[in-house]
PDB file of N, CA and C in Angstrom:
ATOM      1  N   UNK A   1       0.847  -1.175   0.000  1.00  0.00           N
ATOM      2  CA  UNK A   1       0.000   0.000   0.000  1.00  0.00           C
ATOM      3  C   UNK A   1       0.896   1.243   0.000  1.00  0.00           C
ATOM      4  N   UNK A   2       0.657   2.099  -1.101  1.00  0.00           N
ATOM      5  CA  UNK A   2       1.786   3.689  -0.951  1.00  0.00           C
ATOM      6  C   UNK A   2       0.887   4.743  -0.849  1.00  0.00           C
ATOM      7  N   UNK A   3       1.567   5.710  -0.322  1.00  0.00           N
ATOM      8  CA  UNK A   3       0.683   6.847   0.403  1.00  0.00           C
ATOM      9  C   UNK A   3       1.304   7.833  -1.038  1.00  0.00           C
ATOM     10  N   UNK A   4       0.704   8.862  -1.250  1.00  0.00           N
ATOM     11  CA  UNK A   4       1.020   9.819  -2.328  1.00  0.00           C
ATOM     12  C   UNK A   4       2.189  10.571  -1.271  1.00  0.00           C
ATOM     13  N   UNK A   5       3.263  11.410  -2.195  1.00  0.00           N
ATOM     14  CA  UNK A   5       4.049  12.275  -1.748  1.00  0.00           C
ATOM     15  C   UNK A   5       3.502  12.943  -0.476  1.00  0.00           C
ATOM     16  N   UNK A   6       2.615  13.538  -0.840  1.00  0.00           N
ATOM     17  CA  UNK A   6       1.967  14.856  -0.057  1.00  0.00           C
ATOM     18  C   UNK A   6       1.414  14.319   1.227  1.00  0.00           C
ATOM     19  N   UNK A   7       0.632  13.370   0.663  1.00  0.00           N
ATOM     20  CA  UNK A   7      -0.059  12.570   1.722  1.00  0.00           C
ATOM     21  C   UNK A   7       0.696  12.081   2.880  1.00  0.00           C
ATOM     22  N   UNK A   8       1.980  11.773   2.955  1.00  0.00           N
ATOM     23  CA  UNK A   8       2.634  11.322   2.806  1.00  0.00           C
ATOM     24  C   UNK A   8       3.452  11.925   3.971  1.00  0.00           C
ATOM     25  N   UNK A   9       3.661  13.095   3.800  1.00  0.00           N
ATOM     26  CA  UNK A   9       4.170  14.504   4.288  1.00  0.00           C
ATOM     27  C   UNK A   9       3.273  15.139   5.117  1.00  0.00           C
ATOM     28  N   UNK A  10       1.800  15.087   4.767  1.00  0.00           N
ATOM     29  CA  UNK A  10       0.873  15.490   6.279  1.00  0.00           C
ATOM     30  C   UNK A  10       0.631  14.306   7.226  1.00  0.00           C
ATOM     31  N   UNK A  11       0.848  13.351   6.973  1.00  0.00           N
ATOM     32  CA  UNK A  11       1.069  12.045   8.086  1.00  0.00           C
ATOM     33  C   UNK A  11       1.436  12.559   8.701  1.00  0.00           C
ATOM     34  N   UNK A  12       3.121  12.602   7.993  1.00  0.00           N
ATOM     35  CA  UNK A  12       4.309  12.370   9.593  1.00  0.00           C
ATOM     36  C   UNK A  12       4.020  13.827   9.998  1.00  0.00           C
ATOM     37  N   UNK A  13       3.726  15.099   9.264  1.00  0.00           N
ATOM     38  CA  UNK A  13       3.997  16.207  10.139  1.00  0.00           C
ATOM     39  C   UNK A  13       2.998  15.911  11.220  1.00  0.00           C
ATOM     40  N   UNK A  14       1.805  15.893  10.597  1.00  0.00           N
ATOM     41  CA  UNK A  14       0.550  15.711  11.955  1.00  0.00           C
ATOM     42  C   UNK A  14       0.828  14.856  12.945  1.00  0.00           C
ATOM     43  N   UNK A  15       1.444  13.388  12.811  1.00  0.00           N
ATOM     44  CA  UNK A  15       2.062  12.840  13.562  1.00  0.00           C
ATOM     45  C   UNK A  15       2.285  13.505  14.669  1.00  0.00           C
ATOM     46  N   UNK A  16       3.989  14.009  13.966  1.00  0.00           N
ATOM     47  CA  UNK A  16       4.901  14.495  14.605  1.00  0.00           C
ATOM     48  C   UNK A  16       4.287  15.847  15.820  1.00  0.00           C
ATOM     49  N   UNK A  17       3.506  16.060  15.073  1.00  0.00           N
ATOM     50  CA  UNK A  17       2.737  17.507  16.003  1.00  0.00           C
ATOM     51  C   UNK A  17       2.240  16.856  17.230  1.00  0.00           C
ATOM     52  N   UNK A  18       1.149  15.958  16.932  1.00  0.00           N
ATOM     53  CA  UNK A  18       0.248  15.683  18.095  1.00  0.00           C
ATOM     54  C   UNK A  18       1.050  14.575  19.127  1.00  0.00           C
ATOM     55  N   UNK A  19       2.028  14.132  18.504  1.00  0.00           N
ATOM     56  CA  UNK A  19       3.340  13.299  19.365  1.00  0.00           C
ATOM     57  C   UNK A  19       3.715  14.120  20.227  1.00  0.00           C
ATOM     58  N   UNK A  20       4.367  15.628  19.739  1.00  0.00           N
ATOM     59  CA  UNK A  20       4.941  16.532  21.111  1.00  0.00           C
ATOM     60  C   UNK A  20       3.904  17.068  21.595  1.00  0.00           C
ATOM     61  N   UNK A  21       2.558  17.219  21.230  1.00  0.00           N
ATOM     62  CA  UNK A  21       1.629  17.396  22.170  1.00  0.00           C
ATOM     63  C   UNK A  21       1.544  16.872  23.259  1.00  0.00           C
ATOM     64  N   UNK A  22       1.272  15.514  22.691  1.00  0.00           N
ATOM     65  CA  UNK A  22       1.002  14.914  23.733  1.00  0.00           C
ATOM     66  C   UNK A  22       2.223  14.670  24.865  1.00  0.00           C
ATOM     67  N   UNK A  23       3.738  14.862  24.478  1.00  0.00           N
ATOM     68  CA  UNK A  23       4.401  14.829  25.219  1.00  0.00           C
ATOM     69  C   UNK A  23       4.531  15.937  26.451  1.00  0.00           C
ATOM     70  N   UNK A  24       4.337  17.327  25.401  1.00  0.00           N
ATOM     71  CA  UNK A  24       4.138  18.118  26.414  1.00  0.00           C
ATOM     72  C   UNK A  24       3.851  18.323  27.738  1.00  0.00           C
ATOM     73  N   UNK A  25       2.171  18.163  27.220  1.00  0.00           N
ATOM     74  CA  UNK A  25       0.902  17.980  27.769  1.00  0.00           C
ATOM     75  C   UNK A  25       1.594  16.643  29.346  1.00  0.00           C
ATOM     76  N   UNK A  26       1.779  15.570  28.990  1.00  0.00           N
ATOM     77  CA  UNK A  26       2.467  14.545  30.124  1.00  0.00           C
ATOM     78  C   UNK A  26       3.373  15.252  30.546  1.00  0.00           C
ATOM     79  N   UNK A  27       4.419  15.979  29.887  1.00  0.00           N
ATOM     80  CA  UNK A  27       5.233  16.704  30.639  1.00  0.00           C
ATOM     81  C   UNK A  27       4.983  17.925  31.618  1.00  0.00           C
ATOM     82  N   UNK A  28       4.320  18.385  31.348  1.00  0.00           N
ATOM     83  CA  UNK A  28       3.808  19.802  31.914  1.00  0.00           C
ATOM     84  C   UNK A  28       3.420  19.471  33.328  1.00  0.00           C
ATOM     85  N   UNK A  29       2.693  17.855  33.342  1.00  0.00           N
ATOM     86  CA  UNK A  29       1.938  17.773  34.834  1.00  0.00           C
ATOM     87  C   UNK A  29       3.008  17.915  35.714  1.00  0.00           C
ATOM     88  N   UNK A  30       4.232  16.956  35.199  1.00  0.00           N
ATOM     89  CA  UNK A  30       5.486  16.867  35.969  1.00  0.00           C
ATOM     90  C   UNK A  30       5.911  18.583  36.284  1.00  0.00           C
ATOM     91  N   UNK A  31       6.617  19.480  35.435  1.00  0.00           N
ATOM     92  CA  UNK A  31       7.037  20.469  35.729  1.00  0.00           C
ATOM     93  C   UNK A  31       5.961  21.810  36.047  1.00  0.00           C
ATOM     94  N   UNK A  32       4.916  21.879  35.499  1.00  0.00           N
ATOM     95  CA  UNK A  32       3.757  23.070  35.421  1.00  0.00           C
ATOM     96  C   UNK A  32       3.017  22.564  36.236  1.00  0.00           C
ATOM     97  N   UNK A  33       2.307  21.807  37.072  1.00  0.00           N
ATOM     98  CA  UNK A  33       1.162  21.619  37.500  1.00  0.00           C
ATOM     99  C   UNK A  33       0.120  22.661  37.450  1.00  0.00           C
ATOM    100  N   UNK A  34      -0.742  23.137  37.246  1.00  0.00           N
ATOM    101  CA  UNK A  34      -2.035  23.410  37.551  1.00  0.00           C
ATOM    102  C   UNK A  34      -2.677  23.207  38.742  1.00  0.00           C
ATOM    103  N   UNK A  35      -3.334  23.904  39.035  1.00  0.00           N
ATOM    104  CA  UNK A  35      -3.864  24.182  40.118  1.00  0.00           C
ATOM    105  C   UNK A  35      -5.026  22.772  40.590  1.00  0.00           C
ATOM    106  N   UNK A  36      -5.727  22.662  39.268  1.00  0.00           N
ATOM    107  CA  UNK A  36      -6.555  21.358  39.540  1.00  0.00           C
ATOM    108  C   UNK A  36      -5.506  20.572  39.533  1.00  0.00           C
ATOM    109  N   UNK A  37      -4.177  20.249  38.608  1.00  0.00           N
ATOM    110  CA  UNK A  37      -3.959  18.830  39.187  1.00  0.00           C
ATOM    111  C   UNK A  37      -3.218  19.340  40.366  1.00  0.00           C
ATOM    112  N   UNK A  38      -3.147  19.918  40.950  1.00  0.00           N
ATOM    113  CA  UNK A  38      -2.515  20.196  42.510  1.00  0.00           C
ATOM    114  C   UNK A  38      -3.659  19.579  43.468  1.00  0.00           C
ATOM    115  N   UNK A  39      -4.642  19.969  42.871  1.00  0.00           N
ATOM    116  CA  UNK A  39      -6.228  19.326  44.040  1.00  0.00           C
ATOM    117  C   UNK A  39      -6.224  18.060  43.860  1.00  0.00           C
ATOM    118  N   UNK A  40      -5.724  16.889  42.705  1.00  0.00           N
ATOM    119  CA  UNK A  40      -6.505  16.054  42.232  1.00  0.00           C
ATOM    120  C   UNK A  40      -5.198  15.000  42.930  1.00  0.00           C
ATOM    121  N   UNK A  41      -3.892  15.698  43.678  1.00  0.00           N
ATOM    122  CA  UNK A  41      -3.118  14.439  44.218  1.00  0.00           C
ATOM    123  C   UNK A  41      -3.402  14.208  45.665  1.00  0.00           C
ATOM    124  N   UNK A  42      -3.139  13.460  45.898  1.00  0.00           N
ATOM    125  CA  UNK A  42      -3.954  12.927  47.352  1.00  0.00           C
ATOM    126  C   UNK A  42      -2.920  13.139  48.366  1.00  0.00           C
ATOM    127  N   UNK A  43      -3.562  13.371  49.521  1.00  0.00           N
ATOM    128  CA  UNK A  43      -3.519  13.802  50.817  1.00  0.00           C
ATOM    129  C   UNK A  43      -1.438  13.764  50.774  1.00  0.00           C
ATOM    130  N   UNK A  44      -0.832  12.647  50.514  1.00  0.00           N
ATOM    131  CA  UNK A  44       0.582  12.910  51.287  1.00  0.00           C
ATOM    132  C   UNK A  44       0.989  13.381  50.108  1.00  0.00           C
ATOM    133  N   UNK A  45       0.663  13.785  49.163  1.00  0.00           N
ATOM    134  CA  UNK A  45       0.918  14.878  48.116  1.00  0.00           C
ATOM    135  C   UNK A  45       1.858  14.004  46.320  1.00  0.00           C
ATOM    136  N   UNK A  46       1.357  12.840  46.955  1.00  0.00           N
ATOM    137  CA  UNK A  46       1.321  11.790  45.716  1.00  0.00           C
ATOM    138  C   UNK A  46       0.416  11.696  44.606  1.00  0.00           C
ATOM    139  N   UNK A  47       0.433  11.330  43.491  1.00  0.00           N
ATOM    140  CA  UNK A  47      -0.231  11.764  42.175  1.00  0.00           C
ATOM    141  C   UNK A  47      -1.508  10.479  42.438  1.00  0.00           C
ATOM    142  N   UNK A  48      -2.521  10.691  42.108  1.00  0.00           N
ATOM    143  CA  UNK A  48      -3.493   9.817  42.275  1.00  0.00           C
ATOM    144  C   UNK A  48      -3.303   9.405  40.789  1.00  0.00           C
ATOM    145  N   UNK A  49      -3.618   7.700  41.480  1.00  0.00           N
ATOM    146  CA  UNK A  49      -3.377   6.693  40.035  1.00  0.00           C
ATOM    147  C   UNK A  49      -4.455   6.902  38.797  1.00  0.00           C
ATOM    148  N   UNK A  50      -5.992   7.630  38.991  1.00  0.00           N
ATOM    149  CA  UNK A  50      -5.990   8.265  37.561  1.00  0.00           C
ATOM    150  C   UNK A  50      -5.321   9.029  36.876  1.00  0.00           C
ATOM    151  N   UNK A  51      -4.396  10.083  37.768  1.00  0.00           N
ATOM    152  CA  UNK A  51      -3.841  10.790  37.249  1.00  0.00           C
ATOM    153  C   UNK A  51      -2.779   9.714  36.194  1.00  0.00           C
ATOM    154  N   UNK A  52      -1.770   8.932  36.862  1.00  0.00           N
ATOM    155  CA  UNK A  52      -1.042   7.796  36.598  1.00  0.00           C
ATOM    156  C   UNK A  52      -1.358   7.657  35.366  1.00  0.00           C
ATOM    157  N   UNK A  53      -2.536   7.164  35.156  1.00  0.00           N
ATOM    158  CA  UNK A  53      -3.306   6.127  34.224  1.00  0.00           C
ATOM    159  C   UNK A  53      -3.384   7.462  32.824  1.00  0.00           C
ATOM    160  N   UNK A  54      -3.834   8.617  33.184  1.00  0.00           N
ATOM    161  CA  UNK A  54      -3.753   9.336  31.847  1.00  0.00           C
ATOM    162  C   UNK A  54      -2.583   9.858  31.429  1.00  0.00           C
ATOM    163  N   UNK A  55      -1.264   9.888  31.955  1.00  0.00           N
ATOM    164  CA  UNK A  55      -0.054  10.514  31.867  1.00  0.00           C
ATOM    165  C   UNK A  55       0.636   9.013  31.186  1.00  0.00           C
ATOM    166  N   UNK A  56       0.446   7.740  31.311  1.00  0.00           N
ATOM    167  CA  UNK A  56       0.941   6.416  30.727  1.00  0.00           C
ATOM    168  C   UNK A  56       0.017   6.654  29.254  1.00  0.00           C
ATOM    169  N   UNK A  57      -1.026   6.828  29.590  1.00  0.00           N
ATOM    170  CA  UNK A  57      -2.197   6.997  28.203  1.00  0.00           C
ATOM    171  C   UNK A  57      -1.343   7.767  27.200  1.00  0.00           C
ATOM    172  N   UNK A  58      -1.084   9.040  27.640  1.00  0.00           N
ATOM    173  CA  UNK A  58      -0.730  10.153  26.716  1.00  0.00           C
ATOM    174  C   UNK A  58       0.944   9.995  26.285  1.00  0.00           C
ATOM    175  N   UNK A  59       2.086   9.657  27.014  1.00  0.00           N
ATOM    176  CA  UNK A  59       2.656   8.945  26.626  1.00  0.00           C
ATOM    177  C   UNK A  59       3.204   8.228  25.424  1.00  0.00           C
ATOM    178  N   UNK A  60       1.502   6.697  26.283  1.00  0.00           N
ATOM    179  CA  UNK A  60       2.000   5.782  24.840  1.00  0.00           C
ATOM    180  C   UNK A  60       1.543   5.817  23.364  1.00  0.00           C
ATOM    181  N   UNK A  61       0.535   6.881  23.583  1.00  0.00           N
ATOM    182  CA  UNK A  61      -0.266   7.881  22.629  1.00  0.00           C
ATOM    183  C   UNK A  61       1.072   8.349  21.680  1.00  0.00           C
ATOM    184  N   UNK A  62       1.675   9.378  22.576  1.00  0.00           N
ATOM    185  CA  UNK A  62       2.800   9.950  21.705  1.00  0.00           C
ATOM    186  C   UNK A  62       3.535   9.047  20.844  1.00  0.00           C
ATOM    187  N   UNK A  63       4.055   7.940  21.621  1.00  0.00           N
ATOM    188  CA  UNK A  63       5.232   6.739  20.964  1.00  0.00           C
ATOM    189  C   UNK A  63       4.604   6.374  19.731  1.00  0.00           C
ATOM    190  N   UNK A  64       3.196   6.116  19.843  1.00  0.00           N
ATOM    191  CA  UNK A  64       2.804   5.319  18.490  1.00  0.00           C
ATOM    192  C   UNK A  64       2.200   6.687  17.317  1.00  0.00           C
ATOM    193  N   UNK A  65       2.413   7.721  18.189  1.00  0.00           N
ATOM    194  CA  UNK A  65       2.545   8.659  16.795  1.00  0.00           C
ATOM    195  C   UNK A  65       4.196   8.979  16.490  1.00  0.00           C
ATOM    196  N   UNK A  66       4.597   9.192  17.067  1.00  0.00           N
ATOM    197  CA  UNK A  66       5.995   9.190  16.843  1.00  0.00           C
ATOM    198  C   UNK A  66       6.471   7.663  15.618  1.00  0.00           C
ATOM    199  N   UNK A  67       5.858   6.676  16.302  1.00  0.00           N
ATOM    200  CA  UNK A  67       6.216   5.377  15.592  1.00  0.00           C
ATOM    201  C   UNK A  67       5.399   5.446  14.087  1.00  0.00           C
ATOM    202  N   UNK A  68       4.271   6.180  14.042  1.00  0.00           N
ATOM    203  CA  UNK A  68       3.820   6.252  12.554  1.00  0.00           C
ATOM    204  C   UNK A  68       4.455   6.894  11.980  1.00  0.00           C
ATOM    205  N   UNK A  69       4.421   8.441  12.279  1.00  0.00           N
ATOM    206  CA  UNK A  69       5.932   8.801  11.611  1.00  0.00           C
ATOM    207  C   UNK A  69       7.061   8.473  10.970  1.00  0.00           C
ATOM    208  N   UNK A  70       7.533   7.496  11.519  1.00  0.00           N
ATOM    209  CA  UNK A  70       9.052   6.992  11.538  1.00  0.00           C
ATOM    210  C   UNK A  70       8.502   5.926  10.565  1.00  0.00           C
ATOM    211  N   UNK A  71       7.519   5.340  10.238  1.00  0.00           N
ATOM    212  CA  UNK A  71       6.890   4.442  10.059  1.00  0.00           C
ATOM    213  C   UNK A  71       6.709   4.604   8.258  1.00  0.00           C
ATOM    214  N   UNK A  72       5.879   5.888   8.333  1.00  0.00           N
ATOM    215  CA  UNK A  72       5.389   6.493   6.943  1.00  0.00           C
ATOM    216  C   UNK A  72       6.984   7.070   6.459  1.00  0.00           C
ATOM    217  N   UNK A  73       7.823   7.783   6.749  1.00  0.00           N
ATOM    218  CA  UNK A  73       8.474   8.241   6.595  1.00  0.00           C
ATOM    219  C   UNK A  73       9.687   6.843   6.104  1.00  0.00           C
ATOM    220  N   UNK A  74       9.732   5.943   6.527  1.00  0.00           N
ATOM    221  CA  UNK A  74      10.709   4.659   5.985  1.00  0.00           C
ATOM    222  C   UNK A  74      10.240   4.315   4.972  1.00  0.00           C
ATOM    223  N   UNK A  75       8.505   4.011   4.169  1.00  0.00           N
ATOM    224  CA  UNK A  75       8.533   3.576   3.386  1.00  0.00           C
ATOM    225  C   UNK A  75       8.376   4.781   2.282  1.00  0.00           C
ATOM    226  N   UNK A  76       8.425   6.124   2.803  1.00  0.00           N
ATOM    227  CA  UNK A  76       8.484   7.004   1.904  1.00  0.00           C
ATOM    228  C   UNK A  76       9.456   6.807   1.296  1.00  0.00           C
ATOM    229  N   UNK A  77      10.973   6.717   1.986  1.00  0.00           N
ATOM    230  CA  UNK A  77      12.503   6.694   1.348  1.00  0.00           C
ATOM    231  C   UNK A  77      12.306   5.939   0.605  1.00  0.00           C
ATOM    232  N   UNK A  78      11.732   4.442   0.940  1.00  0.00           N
ATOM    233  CA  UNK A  78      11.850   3.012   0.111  1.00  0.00           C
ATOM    234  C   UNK A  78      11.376   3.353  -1.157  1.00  0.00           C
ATOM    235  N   UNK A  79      10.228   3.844  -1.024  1.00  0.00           N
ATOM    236  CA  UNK A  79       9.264   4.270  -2.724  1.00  0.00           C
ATOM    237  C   UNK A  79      10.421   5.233  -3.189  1.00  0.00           C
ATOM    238  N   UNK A  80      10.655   5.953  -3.009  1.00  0.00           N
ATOM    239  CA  UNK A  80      11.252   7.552  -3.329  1.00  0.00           C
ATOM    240  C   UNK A  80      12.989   6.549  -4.319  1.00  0.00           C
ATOM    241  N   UNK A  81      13.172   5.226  -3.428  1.00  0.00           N
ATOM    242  CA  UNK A  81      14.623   4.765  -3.953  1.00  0.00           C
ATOM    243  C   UNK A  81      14.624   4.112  -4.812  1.00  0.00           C
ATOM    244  N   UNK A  82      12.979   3.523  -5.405  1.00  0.00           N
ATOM    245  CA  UNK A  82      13.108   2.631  -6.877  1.00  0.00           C
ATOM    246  C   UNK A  82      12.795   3.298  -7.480  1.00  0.00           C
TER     247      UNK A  82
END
């Protein structure tokens, strides 16, 4: 299956976009907190495991856009080399 040039090229960028989003976004809780997630960690000032659970989410979210990327972008070269 081949993706057109272009097509091809808004994959991985969009990918690539919503990959550091989402990295951000997981990152930010760590360094930025917000005020709600300041409310939302529990009493000895530990992250409550929903929190956990959407920061692993977003994450492995990123990897497998990151991995399409890398993904579309290998068989771009391959087409692009015959």
């Amino acid at each position: 299956m081949t993706v057109g040039a272009r097509a091809a090229r808004w994959i991985i960028v969009g990918s690539v976009v919503v990959g550091l989003a989402l990295t951000v976004y997981a990152t930010s809780y760590w360094l930025f907190p917000t005020s709600f997630q300041l409310q939302e960690r529990l009493p000895d000032g530990s992250i409550n495991p929903r929190a956990w659970a959407d920061l692993l989410v977003s994450y492995v979210l990123a990897l497998g856009c990151f991995a399409v990327a890398g993904w579309v972008g290998v068989q771009r070269l391959r087409t692009r080399r015959r």
